[in-house]
Protein backbone atom coordinates (compact mmCIF):
# COMPACT_ATOMS: atom_id res chain seq x y z
CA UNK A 1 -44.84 -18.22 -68.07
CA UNK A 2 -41.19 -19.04 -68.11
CA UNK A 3 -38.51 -18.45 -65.24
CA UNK A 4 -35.45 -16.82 -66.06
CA UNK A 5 -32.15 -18.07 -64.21
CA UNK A 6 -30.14 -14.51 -63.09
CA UNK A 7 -26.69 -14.69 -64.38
CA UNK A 8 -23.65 -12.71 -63.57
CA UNK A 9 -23.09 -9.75 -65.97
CA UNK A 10 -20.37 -10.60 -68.44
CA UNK A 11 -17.25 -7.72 -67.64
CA UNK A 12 -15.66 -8.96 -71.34
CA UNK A 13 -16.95 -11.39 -73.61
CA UNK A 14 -14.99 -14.76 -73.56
CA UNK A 15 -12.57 -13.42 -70.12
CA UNK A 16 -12.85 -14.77 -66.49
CA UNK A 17 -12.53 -11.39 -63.58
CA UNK A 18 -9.24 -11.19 -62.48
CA UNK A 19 -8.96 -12.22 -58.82
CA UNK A 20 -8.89 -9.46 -56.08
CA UNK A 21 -5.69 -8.44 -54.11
CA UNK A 22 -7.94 -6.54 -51.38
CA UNK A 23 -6.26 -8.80 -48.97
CA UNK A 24 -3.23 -8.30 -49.74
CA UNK A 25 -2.91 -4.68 -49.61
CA UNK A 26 -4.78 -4.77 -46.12
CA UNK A 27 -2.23 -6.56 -44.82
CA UNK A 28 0.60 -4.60 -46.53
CA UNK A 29 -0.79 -1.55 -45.07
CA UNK A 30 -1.19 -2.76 -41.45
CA UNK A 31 3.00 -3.84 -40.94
CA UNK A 32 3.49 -0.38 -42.38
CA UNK A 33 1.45 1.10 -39.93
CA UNK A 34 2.59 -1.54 -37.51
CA UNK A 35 6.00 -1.07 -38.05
CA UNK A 36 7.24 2.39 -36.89
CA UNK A 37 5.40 1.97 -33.48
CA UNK A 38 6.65 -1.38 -32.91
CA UNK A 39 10.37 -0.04 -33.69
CA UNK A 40 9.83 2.88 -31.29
CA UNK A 41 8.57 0.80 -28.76
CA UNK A 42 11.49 -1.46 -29.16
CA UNK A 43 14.20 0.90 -29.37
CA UNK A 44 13.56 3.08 -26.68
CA UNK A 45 11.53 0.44 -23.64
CA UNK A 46 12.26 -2.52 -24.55
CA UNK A 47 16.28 -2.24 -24.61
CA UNK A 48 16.83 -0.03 -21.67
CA UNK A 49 14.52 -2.71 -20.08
CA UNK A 50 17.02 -5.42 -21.17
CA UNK A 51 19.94 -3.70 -20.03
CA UNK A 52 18.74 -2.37 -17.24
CA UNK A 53 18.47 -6.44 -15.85
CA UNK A 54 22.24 -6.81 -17.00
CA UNK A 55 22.98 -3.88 -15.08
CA UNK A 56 21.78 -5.35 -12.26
CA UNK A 57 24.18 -8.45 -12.19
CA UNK A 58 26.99 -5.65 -11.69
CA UNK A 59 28.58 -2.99 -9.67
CA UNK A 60 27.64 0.05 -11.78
CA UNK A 61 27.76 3.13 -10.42
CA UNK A 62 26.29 4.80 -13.40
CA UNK A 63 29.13 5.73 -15.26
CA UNK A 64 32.88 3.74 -16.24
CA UNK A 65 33.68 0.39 -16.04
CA UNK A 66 31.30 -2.46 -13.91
CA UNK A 67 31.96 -5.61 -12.41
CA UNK A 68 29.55 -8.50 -12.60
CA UNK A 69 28.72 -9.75 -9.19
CA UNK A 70 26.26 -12.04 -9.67
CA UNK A 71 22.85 -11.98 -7.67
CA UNK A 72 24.60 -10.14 -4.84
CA UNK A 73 22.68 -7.06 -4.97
CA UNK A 74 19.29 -9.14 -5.21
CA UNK A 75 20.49 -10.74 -1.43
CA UNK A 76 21.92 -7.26 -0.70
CA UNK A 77 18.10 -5.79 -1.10
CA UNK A 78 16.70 -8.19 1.32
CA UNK A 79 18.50 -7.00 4.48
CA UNK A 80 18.84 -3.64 3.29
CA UNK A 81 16.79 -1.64 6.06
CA UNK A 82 16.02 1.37 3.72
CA UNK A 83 14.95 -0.54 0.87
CA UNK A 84 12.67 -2.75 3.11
CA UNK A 85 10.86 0.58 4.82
CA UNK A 86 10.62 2.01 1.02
CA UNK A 87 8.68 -1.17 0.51
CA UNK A 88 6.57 -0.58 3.30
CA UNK A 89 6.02 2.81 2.92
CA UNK A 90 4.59 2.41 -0.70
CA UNK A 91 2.47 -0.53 -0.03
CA UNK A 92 0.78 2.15 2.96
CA UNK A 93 0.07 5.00 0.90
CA UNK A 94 -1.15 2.48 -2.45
CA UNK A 95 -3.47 0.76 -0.06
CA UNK A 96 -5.08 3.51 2.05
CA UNK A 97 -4.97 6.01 -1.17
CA UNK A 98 -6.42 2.97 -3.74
CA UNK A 99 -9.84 2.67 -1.40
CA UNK A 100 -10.18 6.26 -0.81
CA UNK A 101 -10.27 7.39 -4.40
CA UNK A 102 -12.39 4.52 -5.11
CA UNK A 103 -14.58 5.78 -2.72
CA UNK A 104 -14.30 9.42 -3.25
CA UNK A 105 -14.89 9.13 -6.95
CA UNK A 106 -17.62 6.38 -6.28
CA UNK A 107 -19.43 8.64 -4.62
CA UNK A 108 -19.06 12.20 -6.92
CA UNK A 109 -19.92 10.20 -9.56
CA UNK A 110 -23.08 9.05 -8.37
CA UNK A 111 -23.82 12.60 -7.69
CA UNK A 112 -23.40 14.02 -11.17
CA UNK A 113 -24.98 10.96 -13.02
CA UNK A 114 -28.11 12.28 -11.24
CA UNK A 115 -30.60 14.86 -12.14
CA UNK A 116 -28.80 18.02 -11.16
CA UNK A 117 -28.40 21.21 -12.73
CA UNK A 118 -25.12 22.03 -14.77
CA UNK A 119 -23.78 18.49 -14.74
CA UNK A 120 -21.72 18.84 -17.72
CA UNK A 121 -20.13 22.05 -16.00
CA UNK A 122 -19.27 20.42 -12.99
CA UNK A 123 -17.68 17.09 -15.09
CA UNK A 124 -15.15 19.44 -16.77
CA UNK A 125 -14.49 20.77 -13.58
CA UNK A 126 -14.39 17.70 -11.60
CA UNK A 127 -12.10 16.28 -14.34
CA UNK A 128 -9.77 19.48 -14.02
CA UNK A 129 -7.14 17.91 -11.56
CA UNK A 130 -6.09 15.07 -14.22
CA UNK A 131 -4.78 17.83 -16.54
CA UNK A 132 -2.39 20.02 -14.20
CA UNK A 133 0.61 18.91 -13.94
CA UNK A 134 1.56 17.04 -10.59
CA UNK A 135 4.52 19.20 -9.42
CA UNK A 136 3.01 22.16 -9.93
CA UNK A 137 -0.21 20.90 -7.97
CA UNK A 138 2.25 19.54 -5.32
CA UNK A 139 4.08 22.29 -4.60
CA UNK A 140 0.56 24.60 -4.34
CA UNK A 141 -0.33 21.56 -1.77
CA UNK A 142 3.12 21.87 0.17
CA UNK A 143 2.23 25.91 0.79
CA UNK A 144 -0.92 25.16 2.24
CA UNK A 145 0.11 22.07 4.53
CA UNK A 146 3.05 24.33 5.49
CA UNK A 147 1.87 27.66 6.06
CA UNK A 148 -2.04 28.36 5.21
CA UNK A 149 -3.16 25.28 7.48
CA UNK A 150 -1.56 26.01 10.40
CA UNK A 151 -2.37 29.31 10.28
CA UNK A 152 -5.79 28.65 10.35
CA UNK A 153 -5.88 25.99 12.35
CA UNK A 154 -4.14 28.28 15.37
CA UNK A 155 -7.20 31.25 14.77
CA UNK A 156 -9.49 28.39 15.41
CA UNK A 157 -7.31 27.16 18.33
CA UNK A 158 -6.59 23.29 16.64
CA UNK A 159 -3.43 22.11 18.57
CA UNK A 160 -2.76 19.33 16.07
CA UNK A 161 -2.97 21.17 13.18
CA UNK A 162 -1.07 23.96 14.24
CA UNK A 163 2.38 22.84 12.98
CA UNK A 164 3.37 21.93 9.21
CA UNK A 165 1.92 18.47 8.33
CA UNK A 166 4.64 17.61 6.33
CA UNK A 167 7.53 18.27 9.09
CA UNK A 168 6.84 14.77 10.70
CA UNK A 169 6.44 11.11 9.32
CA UNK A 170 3.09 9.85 11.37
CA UNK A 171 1.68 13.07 9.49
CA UNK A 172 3.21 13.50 6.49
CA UNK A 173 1.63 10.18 4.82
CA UNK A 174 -1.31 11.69 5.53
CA UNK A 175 -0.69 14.90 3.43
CA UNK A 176 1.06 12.34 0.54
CA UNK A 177 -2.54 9.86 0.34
CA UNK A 178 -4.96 13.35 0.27
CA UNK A 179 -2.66 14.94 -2.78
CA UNK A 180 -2.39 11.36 -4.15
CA UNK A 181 -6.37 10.63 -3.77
CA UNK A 182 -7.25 14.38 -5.37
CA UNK A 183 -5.41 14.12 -8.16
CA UNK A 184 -6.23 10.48 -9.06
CA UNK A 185 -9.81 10.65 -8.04
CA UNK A 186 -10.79 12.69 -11.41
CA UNK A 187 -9.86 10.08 -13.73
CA UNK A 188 -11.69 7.19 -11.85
CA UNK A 189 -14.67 9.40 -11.66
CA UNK A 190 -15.20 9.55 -15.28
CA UNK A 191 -14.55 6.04 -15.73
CA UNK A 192 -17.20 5.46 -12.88
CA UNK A 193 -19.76 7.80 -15.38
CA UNK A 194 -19.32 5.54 -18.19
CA UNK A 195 -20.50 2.54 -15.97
CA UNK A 196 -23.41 4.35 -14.64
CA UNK A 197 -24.62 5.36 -18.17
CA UNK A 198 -24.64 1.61 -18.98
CA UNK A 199 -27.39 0.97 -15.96
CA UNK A 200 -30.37 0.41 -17.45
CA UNK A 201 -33.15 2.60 -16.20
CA UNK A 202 -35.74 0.77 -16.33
CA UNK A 203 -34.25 -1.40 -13.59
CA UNK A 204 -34.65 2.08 -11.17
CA UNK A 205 -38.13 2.46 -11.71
CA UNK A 206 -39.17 -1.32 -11.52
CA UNK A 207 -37.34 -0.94 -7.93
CA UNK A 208 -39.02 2.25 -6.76
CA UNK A 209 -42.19 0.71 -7.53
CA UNK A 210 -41.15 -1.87 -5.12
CA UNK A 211 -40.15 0.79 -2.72
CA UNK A 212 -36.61 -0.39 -2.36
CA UNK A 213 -34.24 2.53 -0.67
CA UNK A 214 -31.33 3.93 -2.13
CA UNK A 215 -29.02 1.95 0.23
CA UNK A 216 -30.41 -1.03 -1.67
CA UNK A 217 -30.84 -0.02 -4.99
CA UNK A 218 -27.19 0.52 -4.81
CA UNK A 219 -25.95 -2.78 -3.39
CA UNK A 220 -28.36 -4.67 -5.77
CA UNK A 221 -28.34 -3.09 -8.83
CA UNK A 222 -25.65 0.21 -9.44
CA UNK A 223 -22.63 -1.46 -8.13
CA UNK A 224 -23.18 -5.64 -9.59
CA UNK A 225 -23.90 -3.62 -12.93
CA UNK A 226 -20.97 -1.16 -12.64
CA UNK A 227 -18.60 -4.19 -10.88
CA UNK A 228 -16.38 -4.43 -13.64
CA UNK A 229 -15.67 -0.88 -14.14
CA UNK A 230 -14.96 -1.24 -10.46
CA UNK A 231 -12.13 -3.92 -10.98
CA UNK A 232 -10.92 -1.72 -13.71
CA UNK A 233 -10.41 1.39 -10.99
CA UNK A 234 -9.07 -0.63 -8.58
CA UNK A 235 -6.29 -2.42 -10.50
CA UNK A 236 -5.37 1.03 -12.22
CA UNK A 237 -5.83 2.78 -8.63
CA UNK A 238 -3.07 0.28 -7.28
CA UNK A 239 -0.88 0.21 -10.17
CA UNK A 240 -0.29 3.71 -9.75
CA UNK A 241 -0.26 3.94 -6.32
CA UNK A 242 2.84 1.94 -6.29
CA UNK A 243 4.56 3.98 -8.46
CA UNK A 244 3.86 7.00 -6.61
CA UNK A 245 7.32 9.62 -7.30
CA UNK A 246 5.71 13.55 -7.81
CA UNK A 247 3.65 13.94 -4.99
CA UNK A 248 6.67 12.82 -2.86
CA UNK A 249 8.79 14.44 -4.30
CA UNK A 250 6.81 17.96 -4.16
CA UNK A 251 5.53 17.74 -0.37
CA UNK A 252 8.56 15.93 0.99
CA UNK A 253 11.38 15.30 -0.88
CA UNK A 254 11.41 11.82 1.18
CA UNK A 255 11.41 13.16 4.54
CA UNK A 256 11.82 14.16 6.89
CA UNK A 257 15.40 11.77 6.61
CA UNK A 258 14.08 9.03 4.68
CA UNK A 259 10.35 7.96 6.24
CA UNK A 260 8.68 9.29 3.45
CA UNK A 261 10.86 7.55 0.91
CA UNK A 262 8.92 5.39 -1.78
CA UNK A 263 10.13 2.36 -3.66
CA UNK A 264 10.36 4.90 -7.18
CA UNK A 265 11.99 7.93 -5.36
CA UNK A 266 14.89 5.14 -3.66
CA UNK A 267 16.00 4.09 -6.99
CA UNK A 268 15.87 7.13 -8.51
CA UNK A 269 17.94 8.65 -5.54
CA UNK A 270 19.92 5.74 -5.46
CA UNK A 271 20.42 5.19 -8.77
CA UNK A 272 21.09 8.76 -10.54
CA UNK A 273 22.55 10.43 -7.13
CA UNK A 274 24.18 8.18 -5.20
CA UNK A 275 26.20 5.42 -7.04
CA UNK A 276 24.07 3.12 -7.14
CA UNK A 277 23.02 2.05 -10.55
CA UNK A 278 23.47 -1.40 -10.13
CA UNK A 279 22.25 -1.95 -6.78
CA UNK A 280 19.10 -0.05 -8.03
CA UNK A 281 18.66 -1.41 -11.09
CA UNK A 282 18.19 -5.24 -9.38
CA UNK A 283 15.41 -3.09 -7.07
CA UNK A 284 14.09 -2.09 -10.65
CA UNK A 285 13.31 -5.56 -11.29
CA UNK A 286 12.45 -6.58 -7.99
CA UNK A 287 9.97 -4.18 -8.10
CA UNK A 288 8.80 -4.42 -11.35
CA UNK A 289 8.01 -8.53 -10.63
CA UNK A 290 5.90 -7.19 -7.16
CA UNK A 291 3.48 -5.15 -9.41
CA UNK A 292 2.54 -7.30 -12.14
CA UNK A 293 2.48 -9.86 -9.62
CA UNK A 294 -0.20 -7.60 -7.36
CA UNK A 295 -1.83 -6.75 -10.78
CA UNK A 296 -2.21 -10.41 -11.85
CA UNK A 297 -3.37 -11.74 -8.24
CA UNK A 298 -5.84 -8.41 -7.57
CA UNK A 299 -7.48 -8.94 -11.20
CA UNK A 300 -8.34 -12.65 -10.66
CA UNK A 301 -9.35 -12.00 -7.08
CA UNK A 302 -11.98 -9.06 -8.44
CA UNK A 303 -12.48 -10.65 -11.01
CA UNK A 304 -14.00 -13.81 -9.24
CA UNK A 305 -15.68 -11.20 -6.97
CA UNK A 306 -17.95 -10.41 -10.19
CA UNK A 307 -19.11 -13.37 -11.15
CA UNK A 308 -20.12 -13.77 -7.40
CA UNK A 309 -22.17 -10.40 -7.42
């Protein structure tokens, strides 16, 4: 019995296969693709970024002529008592409203990753408050602060309640971080599903034969297993937190005078309304340094906190 060696089939008699250009055309393909988005992204972010820091070496006031002064309005910010109370002010509401919706959304979405009826119903309508538009949820929020709250809350004879949240500063934050957390609390939530569909449920029933409670299956399995969905939340949570403009804007306006004044709605008062454009445009970058700074320092520090759990 003899072996035969296999061979490669001969395309033409005499002629080597011409060499492929697969390589090539992927990569042809991908700067094309590539290209448009990149030029976009360029055109209209990165150059307003760039001269919105030249902007902030000068005396701008939006429109004519500007003088460059240097890092004058960077010292200016520092003693500037509005700017410093914006700061403040923001920091508040991102912190309080960043652990709430974590645990809000925590919380509901533990609830519908369980065996209850009509789950997917209630995830569309859980997730319904990500979709409306801000403003128009904001201003719905300002009527009932303003007018259907205290009208119940003098039929059921509640002193505090009885006046407009949103006429004084010690309450209006309040009515700011509960709009803030209901709104933002939707998104997180689904996120939160996705980590609880990675749990493994095997590790559930090994503990229930061990008769551990629900307190502890959650400290020692759910939340080490859904940790880094957690870090995600909480670095998104702050992120936009800090950048907090619409809900302002619709329950407040900034006041009453300026105590409910965020770091976003100052420059963009500032800035578009009041002559400021330079001034504001060094807050810009101020600003802009403080969150990826926050983002950078709160990612590590979570980040560690995993590899601990």
């Amino acid at each position: 019995m003899t072996m035969q060696t296999p061979t490669r089939p001969d395309t033409r008699a005499g002629q080597d296969e011409p060499p492929r250009r697969t390589g090539v055309r992927l990569a042809n393909a991908y700067y094309l693709m590539v290209l448009p988005a990149f030029l976009l992204f360029f055109v209209f972010h990165t150059i307003p970024v760039i001269q919105g820091v030249y902007y902030s070496f000068t005396d701008s006031p939006g429109y004519g002529p500007a003088n460059f002064v240097g890092f004058r309005n960077y010292l200016a910010l520092f003693t500037d008592p509005r700017v410093l109370h914006a700061y403040w002010f923001t920091f508040l509401i991102a912190a309080v409203a960043t652990v709430l919706v974590n645990i809000v959304s925590l919380g509901i979405a533990i609830g519908l990753n369980g065996r209850i009826k009509f789950k997917n119903g209630l995830r569309g309508i859980y997730f319904i408050p990500n979709v409306l538009a801000i403003l128009v949820v904001g201003y719905i929020f300002n009527y009932l602060f303003s007018n259907s709250l205290p009208a119940l809350a003098e039929k059921i004879g509640i002193d505090a309640l009885s006046t407009s949240l949103l006429t004084k500063a010690s309450t209006a934050w309040i009515a700011i971080v509960i709009l803030a957390v209901w709104q933002s609390a939707a998104f997180n939530i689904i996120i939160y599903i996705a980590g609880l569909q990675t749990v493994p449920t095997e590790m559930y029933e090994a503990a229930n034969l061990d008769g551990a409670s629900a307190w502890r299956q959650f400290r020692s399995i759910t939340f080490p297993m859904i940790a880094g969905f957690f870090t995600i939340n909480m670095v998104l949570s702050l992120k936009g937190f800090l950048q907090i403009f619409d809900h302002i804007v619709a329950l407040t306006g900034g006041g009453p005078g300026t105590d409910t004044e965020s770091v976003a709605l100052l420059i963009y008062k500032g800035g578009f309304q009041g002559g400021e454009y330079g001034y504001q445009s060094a807050n810009s970058v101020i600003f802009f340094i403080v969150i990826v700074g926050f983002s950078i320092v709160q990612l590590r520090v979570l980040r560690r906190r995993e590899v601990e759990v």
